[in-house]
N, C-alpha and C. Protein backbone atom coordinates (compact mmCIF):
# COMPACT_ATOMS: atom_id res chain seq x y z
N UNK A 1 90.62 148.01 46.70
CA UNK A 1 89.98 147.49 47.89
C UNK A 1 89.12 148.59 48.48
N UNK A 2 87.96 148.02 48.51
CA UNK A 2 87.18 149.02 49.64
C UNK A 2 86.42 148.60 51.00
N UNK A 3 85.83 149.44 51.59
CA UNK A 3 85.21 148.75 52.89
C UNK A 3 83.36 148.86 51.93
N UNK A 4 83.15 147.91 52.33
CA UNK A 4 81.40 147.23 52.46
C UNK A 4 81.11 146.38 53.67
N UNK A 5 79.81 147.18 54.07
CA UNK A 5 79.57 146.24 55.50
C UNK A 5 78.40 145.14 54.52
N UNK A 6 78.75 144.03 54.96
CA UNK A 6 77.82 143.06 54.82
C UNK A 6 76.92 142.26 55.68
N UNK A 7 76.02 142.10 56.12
CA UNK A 7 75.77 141.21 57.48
C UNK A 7 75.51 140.14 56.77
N UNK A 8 75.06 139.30 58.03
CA UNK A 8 74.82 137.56 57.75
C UNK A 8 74.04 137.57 56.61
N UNK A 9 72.60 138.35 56.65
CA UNK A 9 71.52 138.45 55.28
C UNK A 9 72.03 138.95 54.33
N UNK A 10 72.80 139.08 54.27
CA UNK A 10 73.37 139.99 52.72
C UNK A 10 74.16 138.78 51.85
N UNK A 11 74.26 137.72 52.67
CA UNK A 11 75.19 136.61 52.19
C UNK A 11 74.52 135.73 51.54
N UNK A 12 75.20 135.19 50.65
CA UNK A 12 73.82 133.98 49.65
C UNK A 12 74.63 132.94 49.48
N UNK A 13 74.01 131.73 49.78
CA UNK A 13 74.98 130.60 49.17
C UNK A 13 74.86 130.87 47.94
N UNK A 14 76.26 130.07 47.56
CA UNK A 14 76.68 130.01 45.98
C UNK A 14 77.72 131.11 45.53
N UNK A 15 77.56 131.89 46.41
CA UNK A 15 78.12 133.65 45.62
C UNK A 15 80.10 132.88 45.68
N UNK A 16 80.28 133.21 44.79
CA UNK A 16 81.84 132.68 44.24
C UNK A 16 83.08 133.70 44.01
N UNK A 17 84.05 133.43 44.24
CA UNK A 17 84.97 134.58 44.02
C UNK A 17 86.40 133.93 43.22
N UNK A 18 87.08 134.30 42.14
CA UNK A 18 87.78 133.46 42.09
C UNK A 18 89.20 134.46 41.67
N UNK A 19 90.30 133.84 41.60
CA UNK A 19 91.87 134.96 41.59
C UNK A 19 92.25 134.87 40.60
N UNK A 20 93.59 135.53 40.44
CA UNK A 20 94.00 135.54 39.22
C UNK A 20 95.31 134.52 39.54
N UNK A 21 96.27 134.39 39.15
CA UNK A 21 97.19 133.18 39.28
C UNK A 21 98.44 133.61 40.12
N UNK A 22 98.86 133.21 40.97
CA UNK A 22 100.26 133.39 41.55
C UNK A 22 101.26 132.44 41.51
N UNK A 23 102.23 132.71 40.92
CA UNK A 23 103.89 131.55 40.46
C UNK A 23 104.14 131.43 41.85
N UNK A 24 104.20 130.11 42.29
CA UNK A 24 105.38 130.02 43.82
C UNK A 24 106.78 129.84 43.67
N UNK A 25 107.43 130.48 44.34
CA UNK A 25 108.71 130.38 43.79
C UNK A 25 109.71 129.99 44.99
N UNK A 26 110.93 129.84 44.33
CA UNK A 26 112.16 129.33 45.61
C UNK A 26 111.96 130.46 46.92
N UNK A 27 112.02 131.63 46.09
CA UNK A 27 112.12 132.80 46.95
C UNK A 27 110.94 132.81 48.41
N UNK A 28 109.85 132.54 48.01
CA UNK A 28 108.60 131.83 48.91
C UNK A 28 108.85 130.97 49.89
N UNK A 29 109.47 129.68 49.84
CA UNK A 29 109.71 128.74 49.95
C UNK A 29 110.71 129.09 51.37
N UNK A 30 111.73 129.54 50.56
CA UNK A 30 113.08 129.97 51.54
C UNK A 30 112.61 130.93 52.88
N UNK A 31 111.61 132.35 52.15
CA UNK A 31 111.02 132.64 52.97
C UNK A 31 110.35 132.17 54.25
N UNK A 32 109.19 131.22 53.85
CA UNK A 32 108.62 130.75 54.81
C UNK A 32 109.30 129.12 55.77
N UNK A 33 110.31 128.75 55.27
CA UNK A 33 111.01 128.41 56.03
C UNK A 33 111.65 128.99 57.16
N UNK A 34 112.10 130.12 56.58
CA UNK A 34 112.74 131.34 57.84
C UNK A 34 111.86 131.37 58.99
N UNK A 35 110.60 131.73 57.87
CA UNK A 35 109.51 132.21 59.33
C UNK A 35 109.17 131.40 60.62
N UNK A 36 109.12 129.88 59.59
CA UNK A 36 108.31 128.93 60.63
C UNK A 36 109.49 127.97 61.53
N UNK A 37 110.26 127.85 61.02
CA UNK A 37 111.77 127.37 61.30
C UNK A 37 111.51 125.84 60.39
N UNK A 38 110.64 125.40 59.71
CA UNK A 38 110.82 124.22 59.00
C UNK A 38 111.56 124.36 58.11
N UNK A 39 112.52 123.55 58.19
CA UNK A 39 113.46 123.52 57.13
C UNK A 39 114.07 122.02 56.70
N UNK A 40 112.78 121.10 56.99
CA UNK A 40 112.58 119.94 56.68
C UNK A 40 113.04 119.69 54.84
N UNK A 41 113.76 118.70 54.85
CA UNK A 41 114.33 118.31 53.50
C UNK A 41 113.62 118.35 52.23
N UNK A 42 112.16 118.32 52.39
CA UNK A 42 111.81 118.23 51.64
C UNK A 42 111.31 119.60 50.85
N UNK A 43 111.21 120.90 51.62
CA UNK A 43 111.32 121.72 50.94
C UNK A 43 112.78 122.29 50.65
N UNK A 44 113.92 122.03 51.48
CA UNK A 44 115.19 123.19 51.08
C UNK A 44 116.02 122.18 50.73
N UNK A 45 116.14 120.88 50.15
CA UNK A 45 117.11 119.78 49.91
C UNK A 45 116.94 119.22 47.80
N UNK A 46 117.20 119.95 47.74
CA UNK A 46 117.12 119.56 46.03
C UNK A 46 117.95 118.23 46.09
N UNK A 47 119.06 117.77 46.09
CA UNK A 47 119.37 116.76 45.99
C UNK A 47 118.98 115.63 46.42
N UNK A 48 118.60 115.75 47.94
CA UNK A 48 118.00 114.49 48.68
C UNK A 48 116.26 114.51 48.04
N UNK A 49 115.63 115.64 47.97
CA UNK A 49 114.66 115.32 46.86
C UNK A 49 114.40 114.50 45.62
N UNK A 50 115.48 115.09 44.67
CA UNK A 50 116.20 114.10 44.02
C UNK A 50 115.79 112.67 43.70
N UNK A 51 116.03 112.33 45.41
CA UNK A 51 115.69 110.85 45.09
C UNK A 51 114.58 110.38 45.68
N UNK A 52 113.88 110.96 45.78
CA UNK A 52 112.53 110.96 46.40
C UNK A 52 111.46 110.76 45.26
N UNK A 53 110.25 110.44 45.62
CA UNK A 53 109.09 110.18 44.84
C UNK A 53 109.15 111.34 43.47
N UNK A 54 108.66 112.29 44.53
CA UNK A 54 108.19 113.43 44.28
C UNK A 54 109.51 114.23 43.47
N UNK A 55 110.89 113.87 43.19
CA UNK A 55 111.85 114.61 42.55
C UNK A 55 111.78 115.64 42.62
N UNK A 56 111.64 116.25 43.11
CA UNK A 56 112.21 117.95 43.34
C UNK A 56 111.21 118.48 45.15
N UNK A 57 112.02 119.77 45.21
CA UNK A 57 111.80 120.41 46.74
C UNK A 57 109.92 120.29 46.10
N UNK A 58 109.18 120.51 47.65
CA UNK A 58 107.93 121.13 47.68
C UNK A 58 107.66 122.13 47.99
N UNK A 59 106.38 122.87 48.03
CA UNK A 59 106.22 123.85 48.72
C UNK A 59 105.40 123.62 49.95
N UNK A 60 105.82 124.39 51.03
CA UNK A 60 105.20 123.77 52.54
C UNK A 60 103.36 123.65 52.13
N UNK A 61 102.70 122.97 53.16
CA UNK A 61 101.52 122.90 52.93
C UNK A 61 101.04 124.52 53.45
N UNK A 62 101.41 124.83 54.51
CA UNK A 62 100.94 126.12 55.08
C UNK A 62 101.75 127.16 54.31
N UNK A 63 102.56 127.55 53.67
CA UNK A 63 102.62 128.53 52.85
C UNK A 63 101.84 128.77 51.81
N UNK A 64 101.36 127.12 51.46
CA UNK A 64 100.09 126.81 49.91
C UNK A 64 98.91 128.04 51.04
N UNK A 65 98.65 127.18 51.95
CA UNK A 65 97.15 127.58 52.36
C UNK A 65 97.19 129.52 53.16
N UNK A 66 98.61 129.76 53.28
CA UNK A 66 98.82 131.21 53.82
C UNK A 66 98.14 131.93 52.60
N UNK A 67 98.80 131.45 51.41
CA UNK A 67 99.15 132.31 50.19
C UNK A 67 97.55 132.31 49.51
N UNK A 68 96.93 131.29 49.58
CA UNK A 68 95.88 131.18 48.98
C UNK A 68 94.72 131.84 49.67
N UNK A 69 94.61 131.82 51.09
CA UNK A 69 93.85 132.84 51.94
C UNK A 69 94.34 134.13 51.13
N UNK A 70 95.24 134.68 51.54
CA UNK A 70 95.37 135.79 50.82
C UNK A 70 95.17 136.24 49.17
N UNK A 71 95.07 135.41 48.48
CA UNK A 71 94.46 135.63 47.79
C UNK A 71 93.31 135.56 46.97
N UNK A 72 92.08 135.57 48.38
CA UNK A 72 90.83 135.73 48.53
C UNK A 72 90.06 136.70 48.96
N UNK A 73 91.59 136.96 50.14
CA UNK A 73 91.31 138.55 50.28
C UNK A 73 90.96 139.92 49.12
N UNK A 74 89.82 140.39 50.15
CA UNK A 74 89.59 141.55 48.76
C UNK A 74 89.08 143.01 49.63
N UNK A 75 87.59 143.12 49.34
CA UNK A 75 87.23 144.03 50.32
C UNK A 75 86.89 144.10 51.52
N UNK A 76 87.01 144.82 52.74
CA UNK A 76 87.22 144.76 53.64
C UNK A 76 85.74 144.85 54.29
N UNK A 77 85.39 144.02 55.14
CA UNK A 77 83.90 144.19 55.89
C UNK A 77 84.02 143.95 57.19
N UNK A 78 83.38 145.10 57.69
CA UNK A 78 83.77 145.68 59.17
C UNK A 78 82.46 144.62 59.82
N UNK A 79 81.91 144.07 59.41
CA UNK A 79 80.60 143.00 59.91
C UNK A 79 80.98 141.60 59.90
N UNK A 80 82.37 141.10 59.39
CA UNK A 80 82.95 139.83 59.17
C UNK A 80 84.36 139.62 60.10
N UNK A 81 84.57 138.55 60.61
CA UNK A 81 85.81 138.63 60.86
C UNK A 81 85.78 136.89 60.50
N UNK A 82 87.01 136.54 60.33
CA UNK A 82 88.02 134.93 60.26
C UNK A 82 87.42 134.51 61.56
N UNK A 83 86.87 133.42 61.47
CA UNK A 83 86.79 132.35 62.76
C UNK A 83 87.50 130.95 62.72
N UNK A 84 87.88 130.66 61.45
CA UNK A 84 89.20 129.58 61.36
C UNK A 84 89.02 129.23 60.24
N UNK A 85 89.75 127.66 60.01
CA UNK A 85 89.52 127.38 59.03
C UNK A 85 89.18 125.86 59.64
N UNK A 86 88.46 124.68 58.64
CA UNK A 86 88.14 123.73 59.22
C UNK A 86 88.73 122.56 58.15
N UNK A 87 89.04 121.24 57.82
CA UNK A 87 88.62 120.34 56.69
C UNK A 87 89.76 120.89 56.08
N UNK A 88 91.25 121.01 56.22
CA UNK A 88 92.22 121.05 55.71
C UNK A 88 92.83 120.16 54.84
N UNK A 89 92.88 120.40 54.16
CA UNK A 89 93.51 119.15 52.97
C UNK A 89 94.81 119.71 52.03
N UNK A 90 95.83 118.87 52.39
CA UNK A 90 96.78 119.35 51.41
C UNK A 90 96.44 117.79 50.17
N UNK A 91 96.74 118.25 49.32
CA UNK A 91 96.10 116.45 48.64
C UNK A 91 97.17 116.72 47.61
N UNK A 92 97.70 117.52 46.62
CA UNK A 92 98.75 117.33 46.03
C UNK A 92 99.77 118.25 46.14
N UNK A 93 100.88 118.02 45.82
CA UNK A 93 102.24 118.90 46.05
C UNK A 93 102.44 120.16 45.25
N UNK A 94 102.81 121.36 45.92
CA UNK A 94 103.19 122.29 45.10
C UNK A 94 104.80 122.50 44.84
N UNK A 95 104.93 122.40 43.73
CA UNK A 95 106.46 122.43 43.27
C UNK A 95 106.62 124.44 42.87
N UNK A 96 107.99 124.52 42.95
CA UNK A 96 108.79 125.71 42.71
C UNK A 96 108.23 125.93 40.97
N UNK A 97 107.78 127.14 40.93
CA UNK A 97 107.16 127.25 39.43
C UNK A 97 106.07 126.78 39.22
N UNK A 98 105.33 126.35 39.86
CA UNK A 98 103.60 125.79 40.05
C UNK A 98 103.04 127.30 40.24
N UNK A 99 101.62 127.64 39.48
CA UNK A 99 101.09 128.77 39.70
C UNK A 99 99.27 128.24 40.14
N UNK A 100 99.66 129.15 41.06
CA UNK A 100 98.20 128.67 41.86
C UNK A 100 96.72 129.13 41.36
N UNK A 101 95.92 128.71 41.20
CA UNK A 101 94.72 129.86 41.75
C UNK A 101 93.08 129.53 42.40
N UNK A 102 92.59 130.13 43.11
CA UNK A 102 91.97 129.86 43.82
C UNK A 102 90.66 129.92 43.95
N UNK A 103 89.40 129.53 43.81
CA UNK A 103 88.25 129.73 43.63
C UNK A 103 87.69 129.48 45.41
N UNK A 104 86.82 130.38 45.66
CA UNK A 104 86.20 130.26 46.76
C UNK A 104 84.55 130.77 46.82
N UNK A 105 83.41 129.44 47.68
CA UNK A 105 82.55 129.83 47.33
C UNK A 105 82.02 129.45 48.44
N UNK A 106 80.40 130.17 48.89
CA UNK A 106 79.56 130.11 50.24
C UNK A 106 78.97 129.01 50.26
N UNK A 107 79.52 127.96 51.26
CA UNK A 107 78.61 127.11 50.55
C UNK A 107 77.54 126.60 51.70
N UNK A 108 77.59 127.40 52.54
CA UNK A 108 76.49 126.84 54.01
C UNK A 108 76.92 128.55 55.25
N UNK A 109 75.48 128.45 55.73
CA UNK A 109 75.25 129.26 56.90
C UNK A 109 74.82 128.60 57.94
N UNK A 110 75.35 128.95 59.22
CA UNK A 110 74.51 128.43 60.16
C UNK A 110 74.53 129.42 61.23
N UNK A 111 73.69 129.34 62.36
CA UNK A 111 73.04 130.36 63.38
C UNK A 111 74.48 130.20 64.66
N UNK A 112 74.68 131.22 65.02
CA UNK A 112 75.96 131.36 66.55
C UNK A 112 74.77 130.24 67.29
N UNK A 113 75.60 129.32 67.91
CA UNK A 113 75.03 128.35 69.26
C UNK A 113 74.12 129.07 70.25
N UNK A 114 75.39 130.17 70.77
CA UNK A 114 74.69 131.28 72.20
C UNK A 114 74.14 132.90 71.79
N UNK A 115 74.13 132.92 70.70
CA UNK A 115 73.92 134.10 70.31
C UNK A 115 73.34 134.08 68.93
N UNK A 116 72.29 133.69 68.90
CA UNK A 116 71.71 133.30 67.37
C UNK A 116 71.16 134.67 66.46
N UNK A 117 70.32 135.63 67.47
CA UNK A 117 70.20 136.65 67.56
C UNK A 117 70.97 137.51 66.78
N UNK A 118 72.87 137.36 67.38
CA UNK A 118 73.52 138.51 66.74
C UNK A 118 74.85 138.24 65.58
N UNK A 119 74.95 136.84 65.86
CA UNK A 119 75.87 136.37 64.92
C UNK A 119 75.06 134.99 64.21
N UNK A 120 75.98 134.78 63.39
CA UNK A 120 75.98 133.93 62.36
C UNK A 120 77.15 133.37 61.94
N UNK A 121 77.49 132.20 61.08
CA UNK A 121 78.65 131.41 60.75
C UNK A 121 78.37 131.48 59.21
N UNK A 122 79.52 131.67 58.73
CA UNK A 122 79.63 131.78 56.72
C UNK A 122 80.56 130.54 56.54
N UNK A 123 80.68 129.53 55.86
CA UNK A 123 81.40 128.12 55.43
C UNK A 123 81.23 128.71 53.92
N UNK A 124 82.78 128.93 54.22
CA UNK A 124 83.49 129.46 52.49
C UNK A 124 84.53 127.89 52.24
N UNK A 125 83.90 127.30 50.82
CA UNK A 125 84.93 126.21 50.45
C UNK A 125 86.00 126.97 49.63
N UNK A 126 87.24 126.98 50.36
CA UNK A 126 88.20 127.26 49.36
C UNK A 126 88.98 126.16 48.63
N UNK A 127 88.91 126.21 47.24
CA UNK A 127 89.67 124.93 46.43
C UNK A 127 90.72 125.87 45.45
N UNK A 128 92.51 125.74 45.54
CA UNK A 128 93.44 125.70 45.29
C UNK A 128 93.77 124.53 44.45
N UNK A 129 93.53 125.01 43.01
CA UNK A 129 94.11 124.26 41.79
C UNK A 129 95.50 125.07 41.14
N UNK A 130 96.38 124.25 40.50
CA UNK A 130 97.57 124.79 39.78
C UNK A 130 97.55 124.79 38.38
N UNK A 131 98.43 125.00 37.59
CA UNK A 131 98.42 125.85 36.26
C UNK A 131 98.03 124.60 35.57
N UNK A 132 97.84 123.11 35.94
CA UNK A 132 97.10 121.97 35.32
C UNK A 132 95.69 121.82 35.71
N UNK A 133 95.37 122.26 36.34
CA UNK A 133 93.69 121.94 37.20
C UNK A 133 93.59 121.31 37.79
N UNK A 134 94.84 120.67 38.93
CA UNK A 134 95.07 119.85 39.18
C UNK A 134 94.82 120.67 40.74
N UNK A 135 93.43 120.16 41.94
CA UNK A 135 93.36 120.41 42.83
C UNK A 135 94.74 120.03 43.58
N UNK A 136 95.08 120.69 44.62
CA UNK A 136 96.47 120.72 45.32
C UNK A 136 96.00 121.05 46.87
N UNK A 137 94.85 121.94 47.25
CA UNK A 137 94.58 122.02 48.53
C UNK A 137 93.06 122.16 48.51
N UNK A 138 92.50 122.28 49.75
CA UNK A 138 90.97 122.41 49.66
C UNK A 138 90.90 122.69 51.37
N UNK A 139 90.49 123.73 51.76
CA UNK A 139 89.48 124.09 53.16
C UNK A 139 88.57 124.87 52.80
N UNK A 140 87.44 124.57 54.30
CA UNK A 140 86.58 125.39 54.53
C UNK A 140 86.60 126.57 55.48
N UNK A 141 86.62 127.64 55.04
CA UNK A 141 87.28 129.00 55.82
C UNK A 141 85.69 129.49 56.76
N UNK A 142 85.76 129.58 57.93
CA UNK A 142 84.87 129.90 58.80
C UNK A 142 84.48 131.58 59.00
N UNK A 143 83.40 132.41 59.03
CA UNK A 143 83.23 133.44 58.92
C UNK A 143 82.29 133.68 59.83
N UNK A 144 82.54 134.55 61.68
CA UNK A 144 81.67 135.06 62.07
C UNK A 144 81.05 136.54 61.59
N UNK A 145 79.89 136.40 61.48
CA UNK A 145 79.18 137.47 60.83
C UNK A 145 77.89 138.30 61.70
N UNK A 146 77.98 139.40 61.71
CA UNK A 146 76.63 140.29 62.25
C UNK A 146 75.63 139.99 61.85
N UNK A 147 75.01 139.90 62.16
CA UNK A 147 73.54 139.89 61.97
C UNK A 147 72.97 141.38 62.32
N UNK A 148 71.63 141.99 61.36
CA UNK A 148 71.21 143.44 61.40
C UNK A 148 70.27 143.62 62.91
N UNK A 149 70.82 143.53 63.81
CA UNK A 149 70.30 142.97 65.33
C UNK A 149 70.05 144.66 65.44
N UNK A 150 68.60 145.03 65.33
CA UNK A 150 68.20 146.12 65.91
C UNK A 150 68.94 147.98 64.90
N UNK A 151 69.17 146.94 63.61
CA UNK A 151 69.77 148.23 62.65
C UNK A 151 68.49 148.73 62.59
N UNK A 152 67.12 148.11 61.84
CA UNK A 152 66.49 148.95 61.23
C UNK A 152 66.25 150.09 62.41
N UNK A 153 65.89 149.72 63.44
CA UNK A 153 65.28 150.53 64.35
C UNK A 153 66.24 151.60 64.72
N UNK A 154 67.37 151.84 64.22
CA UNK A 154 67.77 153.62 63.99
C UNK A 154 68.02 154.03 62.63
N UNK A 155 67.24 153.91 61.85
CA UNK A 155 67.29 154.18 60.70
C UNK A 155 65.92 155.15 60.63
């Protein structure tokens, strides 16, 4: 990991990034139950799963979409920060032993409302497929960005 400053112009639609694979496992699962206090049946109940559609525990939707942000993460840019995420979709289930991975790409810019001047907005589609290609989640991750507002002129 390194730091690169990027501003808004440095950004191009299309530019793509994609991961390498991560196994979700019970251990995950149990985890982020702890954290969030859900401990809804359908992830920590193997038996009552069981008899459910879906036969076996899931994995929470927000541990899918924690885990998959993070592994988009890369280098660090002191000109970007997270402004949310938008268009959340959990659309298929992640099971215990499902391995994820994640492709994310630019797919729209637009100008700050009150400040057009110094910021900018980055719309990153992130799409979360599993070890079938089988899409499982999909958002659009929001990115306020600098704009080179008065760089050249100390250079």
């Amino acid at each position: 990991m390194q730091t690169i400053d990027r501003w808004f112009e440095d950004i191009e639609l299309g530019e793509r990034r994609e991961s390498v694979g991560r196994t979700i496992t019970e251990a995950d699962i149990v985890l982020h139950a702890g954290q969030t206090g859900d401990f809804f049946p359908h992830h920590m109940d193997a038996e009552w799963m069981a008899t459910q559609p879906a036969g076996q525990r899931i994995a929470h939707g927000t541990l899918i979409l924690s885990v998959a942000v993070g592994m988009t993460a890369g280098d660090i840019n002191p000109q970007a920060m997270s402004y949310g995420y938008e268009r959340i979709r959990f659309i298929r289930p992640v099971f215990i032993g499902d391995t994820i991975t994640v492709t994310a790409e630019i797919t729209d810019k637009s100008d700050h409302a009150k400040r057009p001047d110094e910021f900018g907005y980055v719309h990153e589609l992130v799409s979360v497929v599993n070890q079938r290609g089988e899409t499982v989640l999909v958002l659009t991750h929001l990115y306020l960005v600098n704009r080179r507002v008065g760089v050249e002129s100390l250079h």
